[in-house]
PDB file of N, CA and C in Angstrom:
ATOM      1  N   UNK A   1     106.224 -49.465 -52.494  1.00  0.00           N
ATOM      2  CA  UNK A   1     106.926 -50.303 -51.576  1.00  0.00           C
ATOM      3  C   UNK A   1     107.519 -51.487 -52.335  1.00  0.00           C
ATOM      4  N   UNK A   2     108.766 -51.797 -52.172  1.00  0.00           N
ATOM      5  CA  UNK A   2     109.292 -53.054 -52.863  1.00  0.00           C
ATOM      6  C   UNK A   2     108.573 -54.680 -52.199  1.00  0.00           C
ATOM      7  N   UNK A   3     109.158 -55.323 -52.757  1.00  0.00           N
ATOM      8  CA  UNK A   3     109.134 -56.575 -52.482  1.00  0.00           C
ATOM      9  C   UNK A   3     109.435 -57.455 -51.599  1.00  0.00           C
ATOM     10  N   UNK A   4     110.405 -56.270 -51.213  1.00  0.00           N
ATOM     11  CA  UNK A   4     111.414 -57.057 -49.899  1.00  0.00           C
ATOM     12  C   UNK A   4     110.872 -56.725 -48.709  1.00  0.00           C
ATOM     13  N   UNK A   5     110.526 -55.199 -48.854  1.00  0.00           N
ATOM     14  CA  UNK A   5     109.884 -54.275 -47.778  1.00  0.00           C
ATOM     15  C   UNK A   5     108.458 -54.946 -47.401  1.00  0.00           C
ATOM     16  N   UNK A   6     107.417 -55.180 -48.389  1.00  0.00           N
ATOM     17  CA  UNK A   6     106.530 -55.960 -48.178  1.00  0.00           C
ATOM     18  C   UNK A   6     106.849 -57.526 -47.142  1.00  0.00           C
ATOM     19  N   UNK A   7     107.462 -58.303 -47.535  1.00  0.00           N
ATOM     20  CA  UNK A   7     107.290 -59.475 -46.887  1.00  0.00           C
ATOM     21  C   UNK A   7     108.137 -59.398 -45.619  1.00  0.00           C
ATOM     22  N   UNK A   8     109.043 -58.043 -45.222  1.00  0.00           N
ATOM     23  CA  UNK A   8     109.676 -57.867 -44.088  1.00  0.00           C
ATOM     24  C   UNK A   8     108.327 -57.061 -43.031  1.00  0.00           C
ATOM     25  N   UNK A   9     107.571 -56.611 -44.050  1.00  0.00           N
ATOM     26  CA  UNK A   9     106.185 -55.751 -43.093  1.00  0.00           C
ATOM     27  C   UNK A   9     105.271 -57.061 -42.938  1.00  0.00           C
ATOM     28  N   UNK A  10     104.681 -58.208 -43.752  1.00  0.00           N
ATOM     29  CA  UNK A  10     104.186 -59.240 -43.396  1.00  0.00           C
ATOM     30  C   UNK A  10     104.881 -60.104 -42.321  1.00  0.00           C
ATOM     31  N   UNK A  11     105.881 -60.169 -42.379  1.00  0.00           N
ATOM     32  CA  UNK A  11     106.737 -61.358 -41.320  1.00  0.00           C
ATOM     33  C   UNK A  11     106.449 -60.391 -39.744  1.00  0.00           C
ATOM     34  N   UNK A  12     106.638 -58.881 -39.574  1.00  0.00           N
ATOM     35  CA  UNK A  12     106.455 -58.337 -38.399  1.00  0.00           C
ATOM     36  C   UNK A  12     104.930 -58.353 -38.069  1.00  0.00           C
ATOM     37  N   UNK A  13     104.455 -58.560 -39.084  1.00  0.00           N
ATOM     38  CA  UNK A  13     102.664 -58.172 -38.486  1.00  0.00           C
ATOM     39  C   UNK A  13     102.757 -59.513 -38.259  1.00  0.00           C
ATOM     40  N   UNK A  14     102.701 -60.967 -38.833  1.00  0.00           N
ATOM     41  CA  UNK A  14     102.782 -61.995 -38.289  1.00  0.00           C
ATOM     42  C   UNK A  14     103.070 -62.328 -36.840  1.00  0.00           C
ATOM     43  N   UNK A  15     104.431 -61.647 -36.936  1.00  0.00           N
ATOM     44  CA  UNK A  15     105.487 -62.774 -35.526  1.00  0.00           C
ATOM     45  C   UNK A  15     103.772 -61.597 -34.345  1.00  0.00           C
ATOM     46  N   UNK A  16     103.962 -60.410 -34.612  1.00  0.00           N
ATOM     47  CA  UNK A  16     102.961 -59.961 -33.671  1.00  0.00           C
ATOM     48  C   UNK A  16     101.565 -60.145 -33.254  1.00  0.00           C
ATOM     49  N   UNK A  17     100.655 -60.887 -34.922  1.00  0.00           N
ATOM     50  CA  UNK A  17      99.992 -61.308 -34.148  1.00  0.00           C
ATOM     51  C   UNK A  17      99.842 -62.361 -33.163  1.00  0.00           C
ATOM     52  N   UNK A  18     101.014 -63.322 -33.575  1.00  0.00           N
ATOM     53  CA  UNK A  18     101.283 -64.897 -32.655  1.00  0.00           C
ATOM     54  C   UNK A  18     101.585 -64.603 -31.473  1.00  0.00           C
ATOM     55  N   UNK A  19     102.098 -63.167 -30.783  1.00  0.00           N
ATOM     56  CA  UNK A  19     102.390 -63.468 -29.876  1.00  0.00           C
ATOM     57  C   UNK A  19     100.999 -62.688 -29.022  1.00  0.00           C
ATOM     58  N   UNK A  20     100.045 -62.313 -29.387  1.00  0.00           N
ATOM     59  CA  UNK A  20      98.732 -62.050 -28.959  1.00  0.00           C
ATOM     60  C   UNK A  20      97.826 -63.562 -28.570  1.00  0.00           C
ATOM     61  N   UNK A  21      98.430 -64.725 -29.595  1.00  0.00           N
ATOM     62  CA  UNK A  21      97.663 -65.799 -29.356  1.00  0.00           C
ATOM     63  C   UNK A  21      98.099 -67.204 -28.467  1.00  0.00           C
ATOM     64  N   UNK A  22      99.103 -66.502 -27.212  1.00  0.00           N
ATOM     65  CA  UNK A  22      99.725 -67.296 -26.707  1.00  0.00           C
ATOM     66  C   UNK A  22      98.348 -67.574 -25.488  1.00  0.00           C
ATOM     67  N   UNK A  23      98.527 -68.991 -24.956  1.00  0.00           N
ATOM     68  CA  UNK A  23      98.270 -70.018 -24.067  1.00  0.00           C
ATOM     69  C   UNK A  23      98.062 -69.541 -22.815  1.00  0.00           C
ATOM     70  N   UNK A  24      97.377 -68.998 -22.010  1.00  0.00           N
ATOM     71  CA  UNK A  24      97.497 -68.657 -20.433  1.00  0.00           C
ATOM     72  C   UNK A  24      96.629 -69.948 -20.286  1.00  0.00           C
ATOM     73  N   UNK A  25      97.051 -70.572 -19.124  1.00  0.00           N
ATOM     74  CA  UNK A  25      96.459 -71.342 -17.925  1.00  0.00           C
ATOM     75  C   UNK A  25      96.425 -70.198 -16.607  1.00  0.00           C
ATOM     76  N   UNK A  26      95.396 -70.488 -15.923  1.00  0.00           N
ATOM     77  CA  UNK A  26      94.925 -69.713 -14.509  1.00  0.00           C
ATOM     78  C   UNK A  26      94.987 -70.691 -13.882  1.00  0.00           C
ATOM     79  N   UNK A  27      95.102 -70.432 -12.746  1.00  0.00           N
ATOM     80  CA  UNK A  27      94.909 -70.948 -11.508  1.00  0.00           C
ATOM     81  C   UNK A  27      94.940 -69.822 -10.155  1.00  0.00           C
ATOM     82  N   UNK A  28      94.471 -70.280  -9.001  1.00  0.00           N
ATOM     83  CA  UNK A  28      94.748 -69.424  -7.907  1.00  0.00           C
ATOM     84  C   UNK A  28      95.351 -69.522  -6.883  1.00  0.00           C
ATOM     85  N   UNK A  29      95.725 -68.302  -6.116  1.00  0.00           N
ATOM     86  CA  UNK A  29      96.706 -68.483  -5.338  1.00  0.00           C
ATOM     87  C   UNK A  29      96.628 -69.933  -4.206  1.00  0.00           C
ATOM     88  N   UNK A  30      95.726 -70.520  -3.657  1.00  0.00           N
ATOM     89  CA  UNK A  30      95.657 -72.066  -3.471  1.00  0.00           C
ATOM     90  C   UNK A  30      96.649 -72.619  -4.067  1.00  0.00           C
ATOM     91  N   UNK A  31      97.136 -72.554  -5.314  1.00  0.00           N
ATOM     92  CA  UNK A  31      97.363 -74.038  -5.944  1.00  0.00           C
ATOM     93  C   UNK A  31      99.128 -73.634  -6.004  1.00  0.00           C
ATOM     94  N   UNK A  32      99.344 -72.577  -5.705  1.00  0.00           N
ATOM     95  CA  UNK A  32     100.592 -72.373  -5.734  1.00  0.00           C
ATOM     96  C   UNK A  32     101.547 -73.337  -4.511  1.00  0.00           C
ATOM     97  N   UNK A  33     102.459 -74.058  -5.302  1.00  0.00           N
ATOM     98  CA  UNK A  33     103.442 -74.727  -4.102  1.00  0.00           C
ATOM     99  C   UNK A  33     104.711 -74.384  -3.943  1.00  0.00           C
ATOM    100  N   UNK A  34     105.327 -73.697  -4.057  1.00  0.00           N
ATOM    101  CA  UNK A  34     106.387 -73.084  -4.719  1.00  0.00           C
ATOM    102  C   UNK A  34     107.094 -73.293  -3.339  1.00  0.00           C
ATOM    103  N   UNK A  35     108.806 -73.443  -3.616  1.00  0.00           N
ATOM    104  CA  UNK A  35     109.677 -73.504  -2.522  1.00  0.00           C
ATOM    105  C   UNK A  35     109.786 -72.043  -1.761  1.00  0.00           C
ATOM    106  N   UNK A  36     110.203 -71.588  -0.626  1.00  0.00           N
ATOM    107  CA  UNK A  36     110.513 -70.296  -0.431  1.00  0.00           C
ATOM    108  C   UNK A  36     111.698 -69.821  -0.582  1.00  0.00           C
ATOM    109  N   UNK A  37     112.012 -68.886  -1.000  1.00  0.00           N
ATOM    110  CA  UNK A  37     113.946 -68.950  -1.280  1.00  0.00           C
ATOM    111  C   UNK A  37     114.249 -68.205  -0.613  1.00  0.00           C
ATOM    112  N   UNK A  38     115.027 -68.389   0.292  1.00  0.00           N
ATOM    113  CA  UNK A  38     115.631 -67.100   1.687  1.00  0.00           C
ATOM    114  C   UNK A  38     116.517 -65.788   0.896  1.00  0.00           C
ATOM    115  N   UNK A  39     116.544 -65.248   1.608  1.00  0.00           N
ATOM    116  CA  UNK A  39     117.659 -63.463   0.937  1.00  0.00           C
ATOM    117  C   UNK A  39     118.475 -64.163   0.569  1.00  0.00           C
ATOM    118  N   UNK A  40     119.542 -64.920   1.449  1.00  0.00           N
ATOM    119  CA  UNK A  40     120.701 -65.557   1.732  1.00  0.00           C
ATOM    120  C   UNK A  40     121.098 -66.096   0.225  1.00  0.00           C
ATOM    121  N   UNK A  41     120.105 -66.812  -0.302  1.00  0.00           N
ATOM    122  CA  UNK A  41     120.349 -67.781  -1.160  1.00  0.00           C
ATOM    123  C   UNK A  41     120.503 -67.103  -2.587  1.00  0.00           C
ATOM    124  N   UNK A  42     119.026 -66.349  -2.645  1.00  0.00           N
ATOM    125  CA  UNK A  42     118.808 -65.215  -4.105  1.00  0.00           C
ATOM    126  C   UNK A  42     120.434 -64.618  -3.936  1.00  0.00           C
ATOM    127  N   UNK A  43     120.760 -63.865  -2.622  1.00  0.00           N
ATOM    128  CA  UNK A  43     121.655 -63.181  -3.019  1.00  0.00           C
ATOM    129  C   UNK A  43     123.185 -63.723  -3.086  1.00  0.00           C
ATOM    130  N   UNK A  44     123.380 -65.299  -3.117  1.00  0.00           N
ATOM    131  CA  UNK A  44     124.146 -66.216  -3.655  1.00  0.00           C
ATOM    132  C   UNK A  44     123.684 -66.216  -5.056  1.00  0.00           C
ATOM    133  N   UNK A  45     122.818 -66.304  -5.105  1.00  0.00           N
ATOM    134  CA  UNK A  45     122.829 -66.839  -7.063  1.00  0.00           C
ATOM    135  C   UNK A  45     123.112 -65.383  -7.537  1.00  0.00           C
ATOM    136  N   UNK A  46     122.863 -64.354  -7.145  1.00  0.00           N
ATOM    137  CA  UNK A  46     122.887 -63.085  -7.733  1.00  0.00           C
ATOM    138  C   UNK A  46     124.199 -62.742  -7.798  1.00  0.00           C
ATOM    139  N   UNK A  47     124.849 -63.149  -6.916  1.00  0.00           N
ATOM    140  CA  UNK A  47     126.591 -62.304  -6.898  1.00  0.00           C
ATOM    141  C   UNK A  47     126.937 -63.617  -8.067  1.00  0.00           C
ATOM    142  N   UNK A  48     126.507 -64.688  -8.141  1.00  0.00           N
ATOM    143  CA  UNK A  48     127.299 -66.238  -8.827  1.00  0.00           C
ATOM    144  C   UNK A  48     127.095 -65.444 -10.296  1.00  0.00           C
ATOM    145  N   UNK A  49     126.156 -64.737 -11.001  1.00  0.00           N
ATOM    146  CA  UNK A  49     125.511 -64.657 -12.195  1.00  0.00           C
ATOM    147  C   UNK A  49     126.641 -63.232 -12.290  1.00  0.00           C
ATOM    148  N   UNK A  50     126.445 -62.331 -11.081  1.00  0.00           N
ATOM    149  CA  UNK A  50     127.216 -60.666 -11.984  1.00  0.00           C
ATOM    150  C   UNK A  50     128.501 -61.507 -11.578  1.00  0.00           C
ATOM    151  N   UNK A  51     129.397 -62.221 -11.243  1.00  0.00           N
ATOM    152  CA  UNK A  51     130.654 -62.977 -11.463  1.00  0.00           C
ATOM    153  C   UNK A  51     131.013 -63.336 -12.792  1.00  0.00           C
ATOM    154  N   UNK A  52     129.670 -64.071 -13.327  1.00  0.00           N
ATOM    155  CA  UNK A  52     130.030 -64.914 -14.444  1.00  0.00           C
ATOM    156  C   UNK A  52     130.180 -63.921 -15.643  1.00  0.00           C
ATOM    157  N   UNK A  53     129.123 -63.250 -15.241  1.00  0.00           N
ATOM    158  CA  UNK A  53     129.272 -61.908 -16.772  1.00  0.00           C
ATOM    159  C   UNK A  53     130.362 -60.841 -16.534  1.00  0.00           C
ATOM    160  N   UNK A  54     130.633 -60.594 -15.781  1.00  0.00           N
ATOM    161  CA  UNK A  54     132.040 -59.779 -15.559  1.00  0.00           C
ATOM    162  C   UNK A  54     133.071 -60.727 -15.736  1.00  0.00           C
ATOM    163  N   UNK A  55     133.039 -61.936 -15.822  1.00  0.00           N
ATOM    164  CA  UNK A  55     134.199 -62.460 -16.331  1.00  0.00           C
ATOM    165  C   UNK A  55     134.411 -63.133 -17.698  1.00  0.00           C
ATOM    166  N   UNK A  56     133.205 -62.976 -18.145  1.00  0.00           N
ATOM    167  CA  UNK A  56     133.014 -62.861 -19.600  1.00  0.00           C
ATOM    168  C   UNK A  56     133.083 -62.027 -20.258  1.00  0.00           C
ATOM    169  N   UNK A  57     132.669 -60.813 -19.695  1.00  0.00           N
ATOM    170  CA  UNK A  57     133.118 -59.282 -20.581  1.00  0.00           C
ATOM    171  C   UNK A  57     134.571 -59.181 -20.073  1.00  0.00           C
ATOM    172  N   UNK A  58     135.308 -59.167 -19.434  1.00  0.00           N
ATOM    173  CA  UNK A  58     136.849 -59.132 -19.161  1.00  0.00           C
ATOM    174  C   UNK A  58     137.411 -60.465 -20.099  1.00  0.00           C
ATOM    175  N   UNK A  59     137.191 -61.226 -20.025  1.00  0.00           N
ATOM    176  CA  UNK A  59     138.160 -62.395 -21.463  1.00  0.00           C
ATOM    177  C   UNK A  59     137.354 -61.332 -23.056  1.00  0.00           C
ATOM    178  N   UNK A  60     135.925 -61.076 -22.837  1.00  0.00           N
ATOM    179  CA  UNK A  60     136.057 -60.517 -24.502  1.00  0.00           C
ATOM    180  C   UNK A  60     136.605 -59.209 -24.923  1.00  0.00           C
ATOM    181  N   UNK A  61     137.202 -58.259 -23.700  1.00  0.00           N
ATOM    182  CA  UNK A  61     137.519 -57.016 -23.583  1.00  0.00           C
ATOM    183  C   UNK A  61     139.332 -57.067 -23.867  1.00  0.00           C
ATOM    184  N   UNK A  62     139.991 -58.290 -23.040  1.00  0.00           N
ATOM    185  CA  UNK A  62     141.036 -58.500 -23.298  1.00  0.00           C
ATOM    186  C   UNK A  62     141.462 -58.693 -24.884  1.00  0.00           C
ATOM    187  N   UNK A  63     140.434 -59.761 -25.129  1.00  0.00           N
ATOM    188  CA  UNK A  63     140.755 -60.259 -26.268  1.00  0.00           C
ATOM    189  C   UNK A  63     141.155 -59.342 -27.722  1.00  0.00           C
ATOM    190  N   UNK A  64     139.744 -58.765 -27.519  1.00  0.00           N
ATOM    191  CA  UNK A  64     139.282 -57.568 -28.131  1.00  0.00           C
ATOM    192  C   UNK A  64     140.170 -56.529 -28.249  1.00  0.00           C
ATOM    193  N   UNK A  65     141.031 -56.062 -27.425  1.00  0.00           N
ATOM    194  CA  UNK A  65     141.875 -55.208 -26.883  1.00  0.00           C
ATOM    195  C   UNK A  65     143.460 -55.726 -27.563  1.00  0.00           C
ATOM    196  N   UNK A  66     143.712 -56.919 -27.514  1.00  0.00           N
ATOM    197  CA  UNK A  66     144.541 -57.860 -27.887  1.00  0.00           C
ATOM    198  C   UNK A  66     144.756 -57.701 -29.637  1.00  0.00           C
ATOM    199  N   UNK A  67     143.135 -57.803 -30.267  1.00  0.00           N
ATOM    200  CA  UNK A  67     143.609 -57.926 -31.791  1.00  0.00           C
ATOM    201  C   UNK A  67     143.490 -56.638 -32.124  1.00  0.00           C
ATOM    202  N   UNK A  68     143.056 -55.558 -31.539  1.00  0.00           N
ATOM    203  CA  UNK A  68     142.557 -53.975 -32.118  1.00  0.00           C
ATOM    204  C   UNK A  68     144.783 -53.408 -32.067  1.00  0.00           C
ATOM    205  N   UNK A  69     145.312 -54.171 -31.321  1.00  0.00           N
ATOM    206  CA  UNK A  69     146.243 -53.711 -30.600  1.00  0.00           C
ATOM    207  C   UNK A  69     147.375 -54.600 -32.100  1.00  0.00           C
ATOM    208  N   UNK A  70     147.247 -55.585 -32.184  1.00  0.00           N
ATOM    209  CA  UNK A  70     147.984 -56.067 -33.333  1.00  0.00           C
ATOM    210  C   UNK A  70     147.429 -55.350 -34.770  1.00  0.00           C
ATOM    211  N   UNK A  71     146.321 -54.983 -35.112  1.00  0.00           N
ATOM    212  CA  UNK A  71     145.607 -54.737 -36.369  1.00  0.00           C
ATOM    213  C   UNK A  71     145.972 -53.543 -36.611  1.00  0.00           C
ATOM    214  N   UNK A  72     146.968 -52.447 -35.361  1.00  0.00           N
ATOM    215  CA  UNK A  72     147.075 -51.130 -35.022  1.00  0.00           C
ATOM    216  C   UNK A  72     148.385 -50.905 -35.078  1.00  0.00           C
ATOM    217  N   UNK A  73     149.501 -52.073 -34.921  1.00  0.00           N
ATOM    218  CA  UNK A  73     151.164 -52.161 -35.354  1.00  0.00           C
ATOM    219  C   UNK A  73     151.087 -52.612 -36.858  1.00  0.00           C
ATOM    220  N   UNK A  74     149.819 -53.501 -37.056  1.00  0.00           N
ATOM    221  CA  UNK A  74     150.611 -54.233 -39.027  1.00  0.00           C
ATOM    222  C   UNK A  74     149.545 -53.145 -39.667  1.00  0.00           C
ATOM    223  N   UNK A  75     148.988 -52.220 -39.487  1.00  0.00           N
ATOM    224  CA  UNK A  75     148.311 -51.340 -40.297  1.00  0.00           C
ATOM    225  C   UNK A  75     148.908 -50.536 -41.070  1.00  0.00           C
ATOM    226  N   UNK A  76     148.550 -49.706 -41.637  1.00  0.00           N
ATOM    227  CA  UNK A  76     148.973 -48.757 -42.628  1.00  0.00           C
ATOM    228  C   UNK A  76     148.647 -47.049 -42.221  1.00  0.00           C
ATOM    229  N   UNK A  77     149.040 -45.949 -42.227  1.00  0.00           N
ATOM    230  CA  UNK A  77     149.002 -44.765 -41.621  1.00  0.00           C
ATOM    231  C   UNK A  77     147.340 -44.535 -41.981  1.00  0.00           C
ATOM    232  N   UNK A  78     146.205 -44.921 -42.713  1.00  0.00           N
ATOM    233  CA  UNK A  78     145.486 -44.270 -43.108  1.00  0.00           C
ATOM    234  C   UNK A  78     144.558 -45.227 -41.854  1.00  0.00           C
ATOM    235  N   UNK A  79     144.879 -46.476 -41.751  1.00  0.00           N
ATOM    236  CA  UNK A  79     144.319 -47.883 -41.234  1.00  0.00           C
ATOM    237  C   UNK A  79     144.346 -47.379 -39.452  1.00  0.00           C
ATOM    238  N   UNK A  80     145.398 -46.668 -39.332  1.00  0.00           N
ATOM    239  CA  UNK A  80     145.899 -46.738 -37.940  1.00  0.00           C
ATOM    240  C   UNK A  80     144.899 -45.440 -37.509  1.00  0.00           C
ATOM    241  N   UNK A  81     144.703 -44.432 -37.829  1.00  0.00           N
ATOM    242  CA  UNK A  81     143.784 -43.449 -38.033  1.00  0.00           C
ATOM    243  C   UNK A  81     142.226 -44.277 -37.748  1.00  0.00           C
ATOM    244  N   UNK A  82     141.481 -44.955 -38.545  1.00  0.00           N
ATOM    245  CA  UNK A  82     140.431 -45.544 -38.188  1.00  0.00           C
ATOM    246  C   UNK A  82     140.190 -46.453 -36.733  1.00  0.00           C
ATOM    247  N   UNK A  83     141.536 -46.911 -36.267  1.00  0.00           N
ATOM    248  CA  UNK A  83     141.769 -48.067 -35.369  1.00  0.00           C
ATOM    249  C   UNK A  83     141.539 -46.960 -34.094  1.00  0.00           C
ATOM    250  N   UNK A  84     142.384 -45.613 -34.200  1.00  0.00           N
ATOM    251  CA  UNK A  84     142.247 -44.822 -33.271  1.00  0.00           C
ATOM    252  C   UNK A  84     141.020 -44.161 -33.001  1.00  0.00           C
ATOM    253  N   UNK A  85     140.394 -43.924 -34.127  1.00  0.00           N
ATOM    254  CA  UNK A  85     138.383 -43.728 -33.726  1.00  0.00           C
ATOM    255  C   UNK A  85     137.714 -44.707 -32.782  1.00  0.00           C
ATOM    256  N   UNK A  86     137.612 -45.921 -33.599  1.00  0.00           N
ATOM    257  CA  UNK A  86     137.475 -46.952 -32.542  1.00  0.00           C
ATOM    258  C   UNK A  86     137.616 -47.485 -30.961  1.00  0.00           C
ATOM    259  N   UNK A  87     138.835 -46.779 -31.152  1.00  0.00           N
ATOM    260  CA  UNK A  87     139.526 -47.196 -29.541  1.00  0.00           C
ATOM    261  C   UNK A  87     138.753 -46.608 -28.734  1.00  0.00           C
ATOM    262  N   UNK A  88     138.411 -45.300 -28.843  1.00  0.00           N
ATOM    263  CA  UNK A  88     137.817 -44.528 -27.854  1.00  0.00           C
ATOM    264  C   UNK A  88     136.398 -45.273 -26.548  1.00  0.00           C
ATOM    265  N   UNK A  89     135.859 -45.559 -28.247  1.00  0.00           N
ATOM    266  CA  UNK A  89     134.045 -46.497 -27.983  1.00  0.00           C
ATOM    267  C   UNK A  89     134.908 -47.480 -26.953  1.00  0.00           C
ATOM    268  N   UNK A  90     135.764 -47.981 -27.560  1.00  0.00           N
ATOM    269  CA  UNK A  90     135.816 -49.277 -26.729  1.00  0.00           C
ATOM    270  C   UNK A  90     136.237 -49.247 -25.722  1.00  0.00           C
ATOM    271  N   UNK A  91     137.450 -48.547 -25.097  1.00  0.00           N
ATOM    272  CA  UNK A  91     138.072 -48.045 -23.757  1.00  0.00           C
ATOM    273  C   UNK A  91     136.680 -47.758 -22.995  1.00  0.00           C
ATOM    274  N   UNK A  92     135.623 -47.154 -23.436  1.00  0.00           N
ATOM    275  CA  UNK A  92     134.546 -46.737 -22.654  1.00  0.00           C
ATOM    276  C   UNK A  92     133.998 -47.755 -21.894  1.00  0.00           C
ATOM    277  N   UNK A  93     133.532 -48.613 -23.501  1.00  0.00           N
ATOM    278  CA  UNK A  93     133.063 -50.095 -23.168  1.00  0.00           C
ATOM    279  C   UNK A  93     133.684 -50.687 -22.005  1.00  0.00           C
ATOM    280  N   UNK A  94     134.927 -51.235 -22.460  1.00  0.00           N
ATOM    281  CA  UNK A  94     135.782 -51.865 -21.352  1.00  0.00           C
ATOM    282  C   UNK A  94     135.479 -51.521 -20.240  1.00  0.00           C
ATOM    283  N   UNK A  95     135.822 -49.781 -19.527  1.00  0.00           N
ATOM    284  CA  UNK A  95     136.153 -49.840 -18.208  1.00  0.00           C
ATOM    285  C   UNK A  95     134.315 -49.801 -18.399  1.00  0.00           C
ATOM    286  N   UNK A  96     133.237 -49.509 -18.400  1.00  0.00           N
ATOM    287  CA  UNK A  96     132.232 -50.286 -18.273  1.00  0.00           C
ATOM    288  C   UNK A  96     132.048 -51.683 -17.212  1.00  0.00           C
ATOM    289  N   UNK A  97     132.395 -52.601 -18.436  1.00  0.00           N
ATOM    290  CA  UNK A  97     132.624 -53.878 -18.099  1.00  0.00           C
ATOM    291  C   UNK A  97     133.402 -54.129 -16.786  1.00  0.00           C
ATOM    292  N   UNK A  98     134.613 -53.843 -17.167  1.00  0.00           N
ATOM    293  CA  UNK A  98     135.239 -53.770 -15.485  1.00  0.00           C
ATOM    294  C   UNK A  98     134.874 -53.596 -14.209  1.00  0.00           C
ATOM    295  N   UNK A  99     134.038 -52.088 -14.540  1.00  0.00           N
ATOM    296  CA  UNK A  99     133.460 -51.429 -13.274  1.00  0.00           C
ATOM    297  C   UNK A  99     131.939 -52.277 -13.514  1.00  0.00           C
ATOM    298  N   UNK A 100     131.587 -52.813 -13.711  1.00  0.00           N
ATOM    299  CA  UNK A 100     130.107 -53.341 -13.847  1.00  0.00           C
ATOM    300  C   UNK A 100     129.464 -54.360 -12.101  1.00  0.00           C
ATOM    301  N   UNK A 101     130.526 -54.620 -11.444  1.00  0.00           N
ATOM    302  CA  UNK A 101     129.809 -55.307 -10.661  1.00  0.00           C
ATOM    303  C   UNK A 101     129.882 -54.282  -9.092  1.00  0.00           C
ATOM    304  N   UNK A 102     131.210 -53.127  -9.782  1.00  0.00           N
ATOM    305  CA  UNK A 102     130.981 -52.225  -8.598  1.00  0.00           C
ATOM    306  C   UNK A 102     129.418 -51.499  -8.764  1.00  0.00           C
ATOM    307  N   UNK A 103     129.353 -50.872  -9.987  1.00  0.00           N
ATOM    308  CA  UNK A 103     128.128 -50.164 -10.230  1.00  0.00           C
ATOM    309  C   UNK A 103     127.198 -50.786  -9.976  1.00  0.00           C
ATOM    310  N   UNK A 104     126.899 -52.165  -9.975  1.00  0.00           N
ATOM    311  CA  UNK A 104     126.050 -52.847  -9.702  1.00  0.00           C
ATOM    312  C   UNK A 104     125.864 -53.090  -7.777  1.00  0.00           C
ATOM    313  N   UNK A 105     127.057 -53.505  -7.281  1.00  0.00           N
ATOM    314  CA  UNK A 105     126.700 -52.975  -6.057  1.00  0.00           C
ATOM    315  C   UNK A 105     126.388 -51.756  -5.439  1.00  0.00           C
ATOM    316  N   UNK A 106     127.091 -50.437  -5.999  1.00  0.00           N
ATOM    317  CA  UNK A 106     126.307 -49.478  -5.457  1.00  0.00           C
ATOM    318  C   UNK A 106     124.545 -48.905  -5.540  1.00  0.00           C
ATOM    319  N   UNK A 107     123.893 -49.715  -6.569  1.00  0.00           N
ATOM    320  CA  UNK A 107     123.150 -49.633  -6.896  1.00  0.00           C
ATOM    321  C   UNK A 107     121.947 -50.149  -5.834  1.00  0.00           C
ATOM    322  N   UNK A 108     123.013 -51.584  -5.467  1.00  0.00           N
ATOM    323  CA  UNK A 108     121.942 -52.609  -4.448  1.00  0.00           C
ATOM    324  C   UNK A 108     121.629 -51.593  -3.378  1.00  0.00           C
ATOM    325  N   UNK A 109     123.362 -51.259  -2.773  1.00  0.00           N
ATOM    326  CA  UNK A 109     123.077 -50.050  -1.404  1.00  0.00           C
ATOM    327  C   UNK A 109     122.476 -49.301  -1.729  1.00  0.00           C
ATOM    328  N   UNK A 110     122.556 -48.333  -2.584  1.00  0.00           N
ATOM    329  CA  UNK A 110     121.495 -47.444  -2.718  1.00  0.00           C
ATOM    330  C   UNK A 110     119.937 -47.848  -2.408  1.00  0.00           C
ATOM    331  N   UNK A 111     119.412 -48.942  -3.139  1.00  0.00           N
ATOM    332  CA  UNK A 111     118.214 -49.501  -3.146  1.00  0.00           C
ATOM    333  C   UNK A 111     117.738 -50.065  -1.387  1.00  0.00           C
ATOM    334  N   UNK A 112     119.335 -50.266  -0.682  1.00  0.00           N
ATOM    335  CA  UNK A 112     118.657 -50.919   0.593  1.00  0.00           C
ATOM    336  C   UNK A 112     118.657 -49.976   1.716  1.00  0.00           C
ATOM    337  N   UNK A 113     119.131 -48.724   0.982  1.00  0.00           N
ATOM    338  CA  UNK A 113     118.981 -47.674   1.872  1.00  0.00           C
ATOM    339  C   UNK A 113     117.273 -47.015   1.777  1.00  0.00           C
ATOM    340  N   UNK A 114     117.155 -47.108   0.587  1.00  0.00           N
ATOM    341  CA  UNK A 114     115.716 -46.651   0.838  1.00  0.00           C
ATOM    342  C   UNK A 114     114.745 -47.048   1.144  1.00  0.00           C
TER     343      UNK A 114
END
């Protein structure tokens, strides 16, 4: 085993045992005060959050789409060939992303049907 391999197998046995030696506090259900959060509200923050990431994967999909699309006119015939492998993964990706908050709602219905 090299040298490198060694202290990359020490650093994983490490980070693992630390996380065996984490901190619990107990308490019981008594001591809990917690607010109650209505459907209404969860399912306000829930549509606010798949908003924000669908509109973050749509600016990095554009973007993305934007330089694959310039790097694919100033290329070279051998360059333009590799750009076209690529595209495929990513068109996938994309409409992914796009479709991500439909899939995500059909998912909810599904779940509130059962």
């Amino acid at each position: 085993m090299s040298r490198k391999n060694k202290i990359v197998f020490i650093l994983i046995l490490f980070v693992i045992i630390l996380s065996f030696l984490t901190i619990s506090y107990g308490f019981g259900i008594d001591n809990l005060k917690g607010k109650q959060v209505e459907g209404a509200t969860l399912q306000k923050a829930g549509n606010g959050i798949v908003k924000v990431v669908t509109t973050i994967g749509v600016v990095i999909s554009v973007v993305m789409l934007v330089a694959i699309g310039i790097k694919y006119m100033l290329g070279s015939t051998e360059e333009k060939a590799t750009y076209k492998k690529s595209l495929m993964p990513y068109v996938i990706g994309a409409v992914l992303v796009f479709a991500a908050s439909e899939i995500a709602q059909f998912i909810y219905n599904l779940a509130i049907e059962l």
